[in-house]
PDB file of N, CA and C in Angstrom:
ATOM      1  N   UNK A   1       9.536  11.141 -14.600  1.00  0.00           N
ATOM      2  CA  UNK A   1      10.075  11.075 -15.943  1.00  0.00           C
ATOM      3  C   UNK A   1      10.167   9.622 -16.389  1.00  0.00           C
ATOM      4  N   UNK A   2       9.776   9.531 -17.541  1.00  0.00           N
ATOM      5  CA  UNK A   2       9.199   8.090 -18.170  1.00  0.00           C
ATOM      6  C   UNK A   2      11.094   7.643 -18.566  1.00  0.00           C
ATOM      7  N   UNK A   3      11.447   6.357 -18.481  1.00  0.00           N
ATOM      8  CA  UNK A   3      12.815   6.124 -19.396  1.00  0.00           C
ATOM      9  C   UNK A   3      12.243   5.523 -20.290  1.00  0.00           C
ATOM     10  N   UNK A   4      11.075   4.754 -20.929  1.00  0.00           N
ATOM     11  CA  UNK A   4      10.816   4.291 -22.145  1.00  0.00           C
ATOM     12  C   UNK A   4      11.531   5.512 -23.384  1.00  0.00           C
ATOM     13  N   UNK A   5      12.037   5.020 -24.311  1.00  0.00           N
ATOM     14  CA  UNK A   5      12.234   5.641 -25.443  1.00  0.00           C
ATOM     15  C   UNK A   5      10.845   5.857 -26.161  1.00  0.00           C
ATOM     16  N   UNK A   6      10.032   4.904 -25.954  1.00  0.00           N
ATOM     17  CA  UNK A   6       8.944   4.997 -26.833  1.00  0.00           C
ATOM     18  C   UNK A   6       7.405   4.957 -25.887  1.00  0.00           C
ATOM     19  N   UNK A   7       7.210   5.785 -25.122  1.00  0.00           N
ATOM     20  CA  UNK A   7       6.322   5.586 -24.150  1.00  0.00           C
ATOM     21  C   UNK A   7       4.776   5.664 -24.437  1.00  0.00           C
ATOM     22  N   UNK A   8       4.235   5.251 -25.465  1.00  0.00           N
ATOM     23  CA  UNK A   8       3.150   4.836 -26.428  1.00  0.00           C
ATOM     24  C   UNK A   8       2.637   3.945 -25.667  1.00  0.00           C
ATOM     25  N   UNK A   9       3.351   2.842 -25.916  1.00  0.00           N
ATOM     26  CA  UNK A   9       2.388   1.962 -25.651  1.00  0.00           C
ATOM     27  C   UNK A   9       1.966   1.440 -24.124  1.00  0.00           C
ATOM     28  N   UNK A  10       2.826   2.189 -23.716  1.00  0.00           N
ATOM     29  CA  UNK A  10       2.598   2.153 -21.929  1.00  0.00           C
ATOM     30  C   UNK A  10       1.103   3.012 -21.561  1.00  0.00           C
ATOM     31  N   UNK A  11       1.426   4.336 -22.083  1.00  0.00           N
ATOM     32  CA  UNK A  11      -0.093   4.663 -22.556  1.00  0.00           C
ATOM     33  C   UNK A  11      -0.945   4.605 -22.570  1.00  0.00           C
ATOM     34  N   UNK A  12      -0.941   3.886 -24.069  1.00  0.00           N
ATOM     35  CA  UNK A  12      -1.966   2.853 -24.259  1.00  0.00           C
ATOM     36  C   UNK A  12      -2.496   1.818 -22.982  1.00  0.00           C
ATOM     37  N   UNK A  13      -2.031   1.255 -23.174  1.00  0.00           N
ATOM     38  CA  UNK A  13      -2.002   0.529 -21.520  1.00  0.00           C
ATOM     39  C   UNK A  13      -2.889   1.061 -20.483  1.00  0.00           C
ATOM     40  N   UNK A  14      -2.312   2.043 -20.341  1.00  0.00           N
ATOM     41  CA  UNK A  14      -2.786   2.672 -19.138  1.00  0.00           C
ATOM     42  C   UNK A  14      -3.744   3.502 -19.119  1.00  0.00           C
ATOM     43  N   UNK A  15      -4.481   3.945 -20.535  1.00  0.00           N
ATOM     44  CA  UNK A  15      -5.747   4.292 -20.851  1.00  0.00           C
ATOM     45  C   UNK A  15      -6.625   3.006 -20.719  1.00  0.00           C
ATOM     46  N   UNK A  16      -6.564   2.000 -21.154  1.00  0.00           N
ATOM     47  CA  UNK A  16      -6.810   0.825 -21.276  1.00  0.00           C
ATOM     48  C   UNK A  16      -7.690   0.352 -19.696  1.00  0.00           C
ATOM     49  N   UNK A  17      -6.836   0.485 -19.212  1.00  0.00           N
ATOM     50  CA  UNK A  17      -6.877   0.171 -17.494  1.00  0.00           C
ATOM     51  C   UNK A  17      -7.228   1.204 -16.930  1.00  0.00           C
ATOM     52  N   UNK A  18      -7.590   2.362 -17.218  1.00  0.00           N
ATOM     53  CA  UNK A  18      -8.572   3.571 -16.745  1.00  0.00           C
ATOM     54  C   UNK A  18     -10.081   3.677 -17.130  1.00  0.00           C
ATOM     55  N   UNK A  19     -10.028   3.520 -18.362  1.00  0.00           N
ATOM     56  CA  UNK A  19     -11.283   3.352 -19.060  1.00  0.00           C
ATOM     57  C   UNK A  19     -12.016   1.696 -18.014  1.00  0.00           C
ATOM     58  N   UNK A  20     -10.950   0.542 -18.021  1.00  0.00           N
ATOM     59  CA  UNK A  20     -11.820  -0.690 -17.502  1.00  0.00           C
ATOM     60  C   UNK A  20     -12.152  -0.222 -16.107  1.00  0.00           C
ATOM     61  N   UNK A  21     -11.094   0.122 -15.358  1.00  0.00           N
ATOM     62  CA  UNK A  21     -11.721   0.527 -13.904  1.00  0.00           C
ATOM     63  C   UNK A  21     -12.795   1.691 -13.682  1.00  0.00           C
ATOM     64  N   UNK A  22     -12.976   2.896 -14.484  1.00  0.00           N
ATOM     65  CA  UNK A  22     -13.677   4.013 -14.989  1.00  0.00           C
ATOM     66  C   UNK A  22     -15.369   3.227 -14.684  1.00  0.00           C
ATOM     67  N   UNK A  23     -15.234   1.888 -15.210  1.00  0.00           N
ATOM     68  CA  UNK A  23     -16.695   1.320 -15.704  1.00  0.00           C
ATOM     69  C   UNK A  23     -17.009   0.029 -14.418  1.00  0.00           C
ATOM     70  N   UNK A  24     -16.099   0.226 -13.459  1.00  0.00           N
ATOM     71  CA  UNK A  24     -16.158  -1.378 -12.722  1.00  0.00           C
ATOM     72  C   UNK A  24     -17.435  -1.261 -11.788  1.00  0.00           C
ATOM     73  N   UNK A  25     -17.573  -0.280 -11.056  1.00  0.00           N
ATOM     74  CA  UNK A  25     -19.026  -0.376 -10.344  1.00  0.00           C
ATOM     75  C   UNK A  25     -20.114  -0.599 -10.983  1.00  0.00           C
ATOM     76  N   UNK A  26     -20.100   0.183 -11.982  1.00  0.00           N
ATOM     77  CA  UNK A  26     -21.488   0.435 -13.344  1.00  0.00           C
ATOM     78  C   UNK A  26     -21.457  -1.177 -13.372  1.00  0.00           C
ATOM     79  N   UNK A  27     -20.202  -1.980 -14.470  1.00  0.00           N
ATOM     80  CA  UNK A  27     -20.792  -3.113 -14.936  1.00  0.00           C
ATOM     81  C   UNK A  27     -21.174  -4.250 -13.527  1.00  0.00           C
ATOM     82  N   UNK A  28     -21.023  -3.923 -12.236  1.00  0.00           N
ATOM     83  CA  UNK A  28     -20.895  -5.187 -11.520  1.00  0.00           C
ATOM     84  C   UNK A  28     -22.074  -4.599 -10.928  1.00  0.00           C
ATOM     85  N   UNK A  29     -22.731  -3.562 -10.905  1.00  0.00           N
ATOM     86  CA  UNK A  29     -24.091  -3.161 -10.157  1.00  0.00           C
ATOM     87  C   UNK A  29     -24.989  -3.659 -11.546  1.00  0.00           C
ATOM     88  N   UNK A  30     -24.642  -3.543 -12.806  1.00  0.00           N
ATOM     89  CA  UNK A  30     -25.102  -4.637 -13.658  1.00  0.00           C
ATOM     90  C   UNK A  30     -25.854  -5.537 -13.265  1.00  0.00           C
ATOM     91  N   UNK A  31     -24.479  -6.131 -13.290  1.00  0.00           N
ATOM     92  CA  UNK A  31     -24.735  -7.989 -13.369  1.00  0.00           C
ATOM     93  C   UNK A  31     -25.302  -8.361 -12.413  1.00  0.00           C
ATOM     94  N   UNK A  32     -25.250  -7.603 -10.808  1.00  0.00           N
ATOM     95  CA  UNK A  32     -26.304  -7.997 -10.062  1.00  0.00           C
ATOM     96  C   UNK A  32     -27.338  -7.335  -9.981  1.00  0.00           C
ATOM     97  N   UNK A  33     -28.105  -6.357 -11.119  1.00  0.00           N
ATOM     98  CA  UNK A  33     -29.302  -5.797 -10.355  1.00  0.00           C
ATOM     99  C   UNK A  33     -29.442  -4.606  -9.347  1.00  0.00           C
ATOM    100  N   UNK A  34     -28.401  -4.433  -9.025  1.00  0.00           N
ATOM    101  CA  UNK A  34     -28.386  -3.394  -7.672  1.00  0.00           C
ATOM    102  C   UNK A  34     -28.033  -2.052  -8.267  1.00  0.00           C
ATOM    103  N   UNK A  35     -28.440  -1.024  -6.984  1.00  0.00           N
ATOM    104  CA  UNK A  35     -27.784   0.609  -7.724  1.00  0.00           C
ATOM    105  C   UNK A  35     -26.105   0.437  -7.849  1.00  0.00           C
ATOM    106  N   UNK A  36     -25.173   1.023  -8.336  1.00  0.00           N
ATOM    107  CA  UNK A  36     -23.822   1.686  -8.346  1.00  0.00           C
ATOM    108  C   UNK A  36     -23.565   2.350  -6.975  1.00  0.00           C
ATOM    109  N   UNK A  37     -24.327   2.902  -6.199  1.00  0.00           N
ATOM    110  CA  UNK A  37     -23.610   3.542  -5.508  1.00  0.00           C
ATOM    111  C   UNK A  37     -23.807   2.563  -4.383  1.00  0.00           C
ATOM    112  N   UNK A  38     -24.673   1.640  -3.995  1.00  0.00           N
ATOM    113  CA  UNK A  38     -24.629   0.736  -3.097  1.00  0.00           C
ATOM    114  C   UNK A  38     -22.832  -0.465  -3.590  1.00  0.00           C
ATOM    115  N   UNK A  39     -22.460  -0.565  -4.758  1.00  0.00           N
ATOM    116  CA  UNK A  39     -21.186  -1.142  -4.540  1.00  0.00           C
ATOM    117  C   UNK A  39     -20.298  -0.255  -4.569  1.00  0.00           C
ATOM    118  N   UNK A  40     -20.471   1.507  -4.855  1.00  0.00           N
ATOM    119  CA  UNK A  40     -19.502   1.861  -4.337  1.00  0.00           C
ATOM    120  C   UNK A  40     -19.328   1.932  -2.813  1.00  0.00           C
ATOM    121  N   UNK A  41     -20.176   1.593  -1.750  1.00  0.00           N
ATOM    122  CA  UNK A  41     -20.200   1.940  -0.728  1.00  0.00           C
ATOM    123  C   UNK A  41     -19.768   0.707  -0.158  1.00  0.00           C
ATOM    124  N   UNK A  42     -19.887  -0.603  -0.606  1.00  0.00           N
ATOM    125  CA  UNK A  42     -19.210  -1.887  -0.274  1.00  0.00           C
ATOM    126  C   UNK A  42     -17.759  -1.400  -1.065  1.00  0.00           C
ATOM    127  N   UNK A  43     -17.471  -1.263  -1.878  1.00  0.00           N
ATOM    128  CA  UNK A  43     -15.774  -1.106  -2.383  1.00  0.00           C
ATOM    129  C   UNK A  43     -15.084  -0.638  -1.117  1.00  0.00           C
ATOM    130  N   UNK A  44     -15.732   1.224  -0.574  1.00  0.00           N
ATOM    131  CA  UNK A  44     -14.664   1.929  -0.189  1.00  0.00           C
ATOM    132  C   UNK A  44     -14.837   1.283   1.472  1.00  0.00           C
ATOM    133  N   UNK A  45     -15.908  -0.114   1.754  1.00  0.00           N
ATOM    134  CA  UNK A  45     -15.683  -0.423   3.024  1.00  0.00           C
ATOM    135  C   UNK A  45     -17.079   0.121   4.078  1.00  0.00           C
ATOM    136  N   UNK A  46     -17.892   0.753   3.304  1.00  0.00           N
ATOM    137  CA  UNK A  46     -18.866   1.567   4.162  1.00  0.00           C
ATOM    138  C   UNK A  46     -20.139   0.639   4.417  1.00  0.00           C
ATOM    139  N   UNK A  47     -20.153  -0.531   3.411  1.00  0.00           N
ATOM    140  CA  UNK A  47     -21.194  -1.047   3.582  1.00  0.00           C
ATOM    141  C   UNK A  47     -20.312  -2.921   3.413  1.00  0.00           C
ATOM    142  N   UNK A  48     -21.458  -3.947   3.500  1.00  0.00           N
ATOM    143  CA  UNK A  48     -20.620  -5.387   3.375  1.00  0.00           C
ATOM    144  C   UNK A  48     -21.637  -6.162   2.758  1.00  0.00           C
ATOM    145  N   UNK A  49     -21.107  -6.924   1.459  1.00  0.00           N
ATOM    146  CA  UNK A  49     -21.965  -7.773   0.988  1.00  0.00           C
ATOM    147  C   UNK A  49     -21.065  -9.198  -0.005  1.00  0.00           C
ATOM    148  N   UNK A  50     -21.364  -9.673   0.364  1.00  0.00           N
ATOM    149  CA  UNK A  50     -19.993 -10.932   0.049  1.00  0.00           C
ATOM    150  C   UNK A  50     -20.474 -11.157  -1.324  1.00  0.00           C
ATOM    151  N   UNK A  51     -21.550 -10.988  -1.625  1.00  0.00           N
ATOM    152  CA  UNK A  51     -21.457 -11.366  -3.037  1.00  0.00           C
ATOM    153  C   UNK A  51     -21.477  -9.952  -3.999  1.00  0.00           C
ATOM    154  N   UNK A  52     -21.611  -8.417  -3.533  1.00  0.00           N
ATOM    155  CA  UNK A  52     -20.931  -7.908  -4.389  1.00  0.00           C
ATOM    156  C   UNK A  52     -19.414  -7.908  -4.319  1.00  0.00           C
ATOM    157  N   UNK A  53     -18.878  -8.184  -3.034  1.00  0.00           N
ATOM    158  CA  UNK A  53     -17.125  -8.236  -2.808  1.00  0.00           C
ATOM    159  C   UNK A  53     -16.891  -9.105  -4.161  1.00  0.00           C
ATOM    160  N   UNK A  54     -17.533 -10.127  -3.976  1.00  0.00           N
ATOM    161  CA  UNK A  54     -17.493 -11.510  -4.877  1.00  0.00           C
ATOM    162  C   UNK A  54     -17.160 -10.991  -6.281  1.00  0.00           C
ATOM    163  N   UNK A  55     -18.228 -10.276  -6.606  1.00  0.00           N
ATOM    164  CA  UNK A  55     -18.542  -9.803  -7.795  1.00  0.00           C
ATOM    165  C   UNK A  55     -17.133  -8.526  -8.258  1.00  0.00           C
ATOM    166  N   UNK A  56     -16.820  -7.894  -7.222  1.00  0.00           N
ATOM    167  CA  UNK A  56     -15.806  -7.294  -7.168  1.00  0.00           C
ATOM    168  C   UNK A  56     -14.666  -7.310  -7.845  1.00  0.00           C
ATOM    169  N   UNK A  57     -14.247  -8.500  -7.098  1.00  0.00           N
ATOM    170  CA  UNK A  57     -12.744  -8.970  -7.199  1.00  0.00           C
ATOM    171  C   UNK A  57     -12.662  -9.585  -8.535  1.00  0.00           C
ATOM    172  N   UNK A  58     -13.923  -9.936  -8.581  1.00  0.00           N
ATOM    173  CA  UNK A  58     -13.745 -11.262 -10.326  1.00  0.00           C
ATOM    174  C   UNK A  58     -13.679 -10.007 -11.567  1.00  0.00           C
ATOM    175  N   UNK A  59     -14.681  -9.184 -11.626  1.00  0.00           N
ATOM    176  CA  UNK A  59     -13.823  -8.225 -12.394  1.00  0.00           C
ATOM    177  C   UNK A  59     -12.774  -7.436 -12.290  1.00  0.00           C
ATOM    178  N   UNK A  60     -12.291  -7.302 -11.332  1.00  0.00           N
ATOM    179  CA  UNK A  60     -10.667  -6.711 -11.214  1.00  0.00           C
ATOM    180  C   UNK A  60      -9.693  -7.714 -11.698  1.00  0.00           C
ATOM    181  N   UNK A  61     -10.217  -9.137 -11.555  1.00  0.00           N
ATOM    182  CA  UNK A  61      -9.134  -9.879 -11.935  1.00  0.00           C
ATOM    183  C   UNK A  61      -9.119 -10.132 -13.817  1.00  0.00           C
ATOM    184  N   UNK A  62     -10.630  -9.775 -14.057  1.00  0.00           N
ATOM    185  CA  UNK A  62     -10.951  -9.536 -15.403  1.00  0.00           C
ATOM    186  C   UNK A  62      -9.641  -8.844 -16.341  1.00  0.00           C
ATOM    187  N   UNK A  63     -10.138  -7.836 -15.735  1.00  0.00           N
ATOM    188  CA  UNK A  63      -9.308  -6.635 -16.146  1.00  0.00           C
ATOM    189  C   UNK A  63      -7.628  -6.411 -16.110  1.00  0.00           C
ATOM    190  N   UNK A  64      -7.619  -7.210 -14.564  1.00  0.00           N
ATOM    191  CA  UNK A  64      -5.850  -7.588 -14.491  1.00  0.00           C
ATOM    192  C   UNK A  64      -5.505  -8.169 -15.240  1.00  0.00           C
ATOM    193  N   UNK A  65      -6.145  -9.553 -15.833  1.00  0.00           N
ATOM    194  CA  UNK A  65      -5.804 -10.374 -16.834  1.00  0.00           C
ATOM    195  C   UNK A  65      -5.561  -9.491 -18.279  1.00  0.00           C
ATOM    196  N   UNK A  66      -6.554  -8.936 -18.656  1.00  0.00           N
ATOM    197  CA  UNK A  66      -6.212  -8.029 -20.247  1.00  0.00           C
ATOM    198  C   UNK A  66      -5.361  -7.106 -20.217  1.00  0.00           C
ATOM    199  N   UNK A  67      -4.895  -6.654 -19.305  1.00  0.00           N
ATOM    200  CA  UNK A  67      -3.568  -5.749 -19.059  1.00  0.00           C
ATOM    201  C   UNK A  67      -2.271  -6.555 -19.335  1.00  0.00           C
ATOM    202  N   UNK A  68      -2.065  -7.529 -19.650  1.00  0.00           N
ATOM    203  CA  UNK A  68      -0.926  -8.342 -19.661  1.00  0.00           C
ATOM    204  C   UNK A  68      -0.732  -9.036 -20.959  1.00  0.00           C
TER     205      UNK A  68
END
């Protein structure tokens, strides 16, 4: 149970930050060229590549940043 009186814009928010994470493999298999499911398989740990980790973290921190 939410205590906001007005729980809108938390919401908001938090659509916000579903939709950016929703898209984070897609845009970072992007920017390097590679399939999506090869960085999902470095995300959940199954595979290792320092520069998609690389690529990883910098858009999560993307995204952490516009949440605020």
């Amino acid at each position: 149970m939410l205590n906001d009186s007005n729980p809108r814009p938390t919401m908001l928010r938090l659509r916000r930050y579903v939709d950016s994470f929703c898209g984070l493999y897609s845009k970072v298999a992007r920017q390097l060229g590679i399939d999506r499911s090869f960085v999902s398989r470095v995300a959940s740990g199954e595979r290792r590549s320092d520069k998609v980790e690389g690529a990883l973290i910098a858009e999560f921190h993307r995204i952490e940043g516009e949440g605020s």
